[in-house]
C-alpha atoms as a PDB file:
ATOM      1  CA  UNK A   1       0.000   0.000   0.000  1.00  0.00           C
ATOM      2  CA  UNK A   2       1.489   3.549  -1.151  1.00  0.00           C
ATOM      3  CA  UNK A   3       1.446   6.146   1.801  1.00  0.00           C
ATOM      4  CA  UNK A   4      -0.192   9.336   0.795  1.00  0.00           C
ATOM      5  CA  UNK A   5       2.271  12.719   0.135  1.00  0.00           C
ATOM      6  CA  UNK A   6       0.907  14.291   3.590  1.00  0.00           C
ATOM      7  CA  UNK A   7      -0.512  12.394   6.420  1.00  0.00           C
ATOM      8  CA  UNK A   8      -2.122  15.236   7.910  1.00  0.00           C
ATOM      9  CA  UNK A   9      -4.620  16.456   5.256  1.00  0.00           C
ATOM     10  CA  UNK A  10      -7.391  18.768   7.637  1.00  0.00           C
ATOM     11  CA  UNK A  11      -7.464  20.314  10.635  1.00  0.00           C
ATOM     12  CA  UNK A  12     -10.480  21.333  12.798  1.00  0.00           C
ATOM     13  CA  UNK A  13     -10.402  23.236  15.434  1.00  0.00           C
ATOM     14  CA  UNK A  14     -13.052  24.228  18.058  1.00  0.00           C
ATOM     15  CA  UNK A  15     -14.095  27.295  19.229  1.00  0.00           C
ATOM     16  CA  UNK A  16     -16.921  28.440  21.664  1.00  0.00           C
ATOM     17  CA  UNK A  17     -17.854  31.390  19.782  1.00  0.00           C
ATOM     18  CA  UNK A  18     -17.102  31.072  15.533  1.00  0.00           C
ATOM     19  CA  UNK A  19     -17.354  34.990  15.450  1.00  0.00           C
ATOM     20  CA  UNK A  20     -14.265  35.609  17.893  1.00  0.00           C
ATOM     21  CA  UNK A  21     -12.594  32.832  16.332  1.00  0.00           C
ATOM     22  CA  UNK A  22     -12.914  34.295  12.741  1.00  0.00           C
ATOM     23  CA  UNK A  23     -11.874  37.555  15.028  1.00  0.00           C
ATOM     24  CA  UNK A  24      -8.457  36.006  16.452  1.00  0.00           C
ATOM     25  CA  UNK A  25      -7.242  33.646  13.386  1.00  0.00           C
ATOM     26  CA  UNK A  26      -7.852  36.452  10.834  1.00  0.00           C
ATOM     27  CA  UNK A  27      -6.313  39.107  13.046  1.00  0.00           C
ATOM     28  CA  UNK A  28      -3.371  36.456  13.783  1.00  0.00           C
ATOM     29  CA  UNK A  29      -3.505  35.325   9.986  1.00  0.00           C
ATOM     30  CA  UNK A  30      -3.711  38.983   8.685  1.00  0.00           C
ATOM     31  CA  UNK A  31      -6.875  37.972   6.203  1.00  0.00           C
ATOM     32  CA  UNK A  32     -10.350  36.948   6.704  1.00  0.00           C
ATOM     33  CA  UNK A  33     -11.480  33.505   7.002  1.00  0.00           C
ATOM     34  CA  UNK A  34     -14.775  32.998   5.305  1.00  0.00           C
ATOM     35  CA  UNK A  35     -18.089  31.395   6.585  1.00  0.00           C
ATOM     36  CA  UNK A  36     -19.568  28.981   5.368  1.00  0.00           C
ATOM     37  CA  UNK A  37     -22.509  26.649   5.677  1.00  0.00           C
ATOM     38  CA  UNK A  38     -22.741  23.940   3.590  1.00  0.00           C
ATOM     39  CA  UNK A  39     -21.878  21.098   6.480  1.00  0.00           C
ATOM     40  CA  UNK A  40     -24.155  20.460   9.238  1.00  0.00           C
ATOM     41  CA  UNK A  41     -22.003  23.288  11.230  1.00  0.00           C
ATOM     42  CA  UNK A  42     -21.126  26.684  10.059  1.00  0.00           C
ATOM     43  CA  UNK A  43     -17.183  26.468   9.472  1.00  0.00           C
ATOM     44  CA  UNK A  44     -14.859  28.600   8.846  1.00  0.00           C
ATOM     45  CA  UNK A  45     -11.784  27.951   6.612  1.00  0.00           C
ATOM     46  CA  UNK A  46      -8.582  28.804   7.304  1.00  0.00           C
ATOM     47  CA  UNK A  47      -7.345  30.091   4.266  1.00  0.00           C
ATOM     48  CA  UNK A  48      -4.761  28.362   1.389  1.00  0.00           C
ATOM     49  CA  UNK A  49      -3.081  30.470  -1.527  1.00  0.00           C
ATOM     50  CA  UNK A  50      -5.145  31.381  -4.436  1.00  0.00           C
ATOM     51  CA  UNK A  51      -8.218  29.700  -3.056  1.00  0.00           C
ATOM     52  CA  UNK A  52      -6.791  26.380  -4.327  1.00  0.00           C
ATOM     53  CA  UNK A  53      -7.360  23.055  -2.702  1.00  0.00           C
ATOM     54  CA  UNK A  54      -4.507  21.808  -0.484  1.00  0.00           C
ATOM     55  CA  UNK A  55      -4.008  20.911   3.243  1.00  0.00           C
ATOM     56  CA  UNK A  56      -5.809  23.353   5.669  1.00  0.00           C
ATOM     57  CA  UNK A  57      -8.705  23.197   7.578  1.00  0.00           C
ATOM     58  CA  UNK A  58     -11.158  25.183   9.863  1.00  0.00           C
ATOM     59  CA  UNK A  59     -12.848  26.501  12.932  1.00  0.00           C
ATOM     60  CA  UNK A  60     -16.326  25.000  14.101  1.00  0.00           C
ATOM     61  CA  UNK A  61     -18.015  25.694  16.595  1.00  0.00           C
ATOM     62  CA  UNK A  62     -17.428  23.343  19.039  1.00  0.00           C
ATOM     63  CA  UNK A  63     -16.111  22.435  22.814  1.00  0.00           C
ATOM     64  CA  UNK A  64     -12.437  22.544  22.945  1.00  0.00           C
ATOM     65  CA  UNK A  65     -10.060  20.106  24.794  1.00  0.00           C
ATOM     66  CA  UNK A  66      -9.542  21.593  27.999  1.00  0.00           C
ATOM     67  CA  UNK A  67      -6.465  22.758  28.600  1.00  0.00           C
ATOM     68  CA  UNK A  68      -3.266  20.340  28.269  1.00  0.00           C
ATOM     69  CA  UNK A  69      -4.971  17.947  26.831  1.00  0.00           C
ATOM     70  CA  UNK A  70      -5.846  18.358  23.050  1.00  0.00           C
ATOM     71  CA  UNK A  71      -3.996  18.080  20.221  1.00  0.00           C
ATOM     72  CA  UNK A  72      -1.583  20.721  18.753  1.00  0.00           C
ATOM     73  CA  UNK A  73      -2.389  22.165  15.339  1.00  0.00           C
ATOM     74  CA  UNK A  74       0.584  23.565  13.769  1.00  0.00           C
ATOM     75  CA  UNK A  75      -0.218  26.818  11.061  1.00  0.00           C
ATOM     76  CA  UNK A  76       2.016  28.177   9.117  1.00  0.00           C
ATOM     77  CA  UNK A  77       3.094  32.049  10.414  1.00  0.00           C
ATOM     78  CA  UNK A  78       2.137  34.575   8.327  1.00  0.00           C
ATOM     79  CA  UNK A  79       4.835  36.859   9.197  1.00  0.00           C
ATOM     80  CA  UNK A  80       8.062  36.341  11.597  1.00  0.00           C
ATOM     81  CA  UNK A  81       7.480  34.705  14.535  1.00  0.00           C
ATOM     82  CA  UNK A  82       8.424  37.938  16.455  1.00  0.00           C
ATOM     83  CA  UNK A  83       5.154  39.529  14.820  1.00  0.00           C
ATOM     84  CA  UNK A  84       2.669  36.639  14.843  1.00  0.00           C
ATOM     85  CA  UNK A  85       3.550  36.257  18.805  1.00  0.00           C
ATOM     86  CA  UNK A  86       2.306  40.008  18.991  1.00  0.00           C
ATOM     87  CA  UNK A  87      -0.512  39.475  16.817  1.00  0.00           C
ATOM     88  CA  UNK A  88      -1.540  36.314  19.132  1.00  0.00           C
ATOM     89  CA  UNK A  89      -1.231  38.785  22.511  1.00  0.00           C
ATOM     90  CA  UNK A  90      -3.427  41.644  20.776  1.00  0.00           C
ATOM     91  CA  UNK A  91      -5.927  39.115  19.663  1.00  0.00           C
ATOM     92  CA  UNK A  92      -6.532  37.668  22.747  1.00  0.00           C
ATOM     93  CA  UNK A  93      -4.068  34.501  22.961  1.00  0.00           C
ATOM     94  CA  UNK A  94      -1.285  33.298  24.768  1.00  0.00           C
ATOM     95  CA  UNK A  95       2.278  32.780  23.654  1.00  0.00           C
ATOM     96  CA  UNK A  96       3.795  29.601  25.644  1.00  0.00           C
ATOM     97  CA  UNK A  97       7.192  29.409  24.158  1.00  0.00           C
ATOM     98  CA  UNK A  98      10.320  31.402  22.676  1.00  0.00           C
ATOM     99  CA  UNK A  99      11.014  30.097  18.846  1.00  0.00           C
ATOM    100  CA  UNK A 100      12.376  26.670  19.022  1.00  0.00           C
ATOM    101  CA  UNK A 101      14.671  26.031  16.105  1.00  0.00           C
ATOM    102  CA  UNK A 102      14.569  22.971  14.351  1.00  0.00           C
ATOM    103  CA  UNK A 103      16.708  22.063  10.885  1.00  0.00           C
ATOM    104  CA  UNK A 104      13.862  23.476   8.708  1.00  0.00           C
ATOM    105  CA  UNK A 105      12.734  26.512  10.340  1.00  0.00           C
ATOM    106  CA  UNK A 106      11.571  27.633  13.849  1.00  0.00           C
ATOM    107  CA  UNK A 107       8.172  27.642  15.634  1.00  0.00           C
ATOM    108  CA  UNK A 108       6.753  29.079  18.736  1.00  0.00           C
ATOM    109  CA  UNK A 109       3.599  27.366  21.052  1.00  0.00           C
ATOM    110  CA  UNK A 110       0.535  29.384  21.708  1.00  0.00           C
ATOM    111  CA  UNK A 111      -3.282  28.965  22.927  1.00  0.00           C
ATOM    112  CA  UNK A 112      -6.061  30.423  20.894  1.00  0.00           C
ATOM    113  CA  UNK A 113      -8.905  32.179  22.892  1.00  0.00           C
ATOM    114  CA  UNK A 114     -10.644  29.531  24.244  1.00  0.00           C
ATOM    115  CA  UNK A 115      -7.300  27.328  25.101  1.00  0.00           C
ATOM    116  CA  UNK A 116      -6.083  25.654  21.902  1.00  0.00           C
ATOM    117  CA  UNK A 117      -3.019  24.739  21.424  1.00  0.00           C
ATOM    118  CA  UNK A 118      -1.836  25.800  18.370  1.00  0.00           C
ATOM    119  CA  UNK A 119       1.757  26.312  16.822  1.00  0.00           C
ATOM    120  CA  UNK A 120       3.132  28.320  14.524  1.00  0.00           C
ATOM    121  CA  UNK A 121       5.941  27.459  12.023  1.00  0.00           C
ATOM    122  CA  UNK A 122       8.172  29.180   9.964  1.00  0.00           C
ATOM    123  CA  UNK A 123      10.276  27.557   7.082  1.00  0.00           C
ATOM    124  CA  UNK A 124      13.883  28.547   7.132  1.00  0.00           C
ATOM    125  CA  UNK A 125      13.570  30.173   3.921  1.00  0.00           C
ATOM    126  CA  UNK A 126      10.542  32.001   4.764  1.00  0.00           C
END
């Protein structure tokens, strides 16, 4: 059996309130991250370049893990990882870590809003 190209192909993550979600990962993301409703939830998607398929994935509304105990969803930073740590603090999350280096880039810890863990990675040549 041939393994796929990615394992991980979508992400969702859980918020308690979509609207302040949309608020923080936009504001974190620097873009807007349309609503939709054609599931059984609203969603909203976490954007991908050109509006082209790849692997993303998106906020539903939803009862996160509490804290510790979920998963962490890794994004890719939109800008440094100086800036997206300040764009986490004025949207209302957490930073956890200083960047940890690794061979192909460096990525810092953080909690969304309503205590996600969520990471955010930078490619060395980024």
């Amino acid at each position: 059996m041939a393994h796929p190209e990615h394992q991980v192909v979508w992400a969702e993550i859980p918020v308690t309130d979509l609207d302040k979600g949309r608020a923080f990962y936009g504001a974190v993301l620097g873009t807007e991250l349309h609503e939709t409703d054609e599931g059984p939830n609203k969603l909203a998607f976490l954007p991908v370049a050109d509006n082209k398929s790849g692997i993303s994935g998106h906020l539903y509304p939803g009862k996160p893990a509490p804290e510790g105990i979920g998963p962490t969803v890794h994004l890719a930073a939109p800008v440094s990882l100086e800036e997206t740590a300040d764009r986490i603090v004025e949207a209302g999350g957490k930073v956890l870590s200083p960047a940890i280096d690794i061979p192909s880039g460096s990525f810092i810890y953080s909690q969304d809003p309503d205590g996600n863990s969520i990471g955010w990675f930078r490619f060395k040549d980024s």
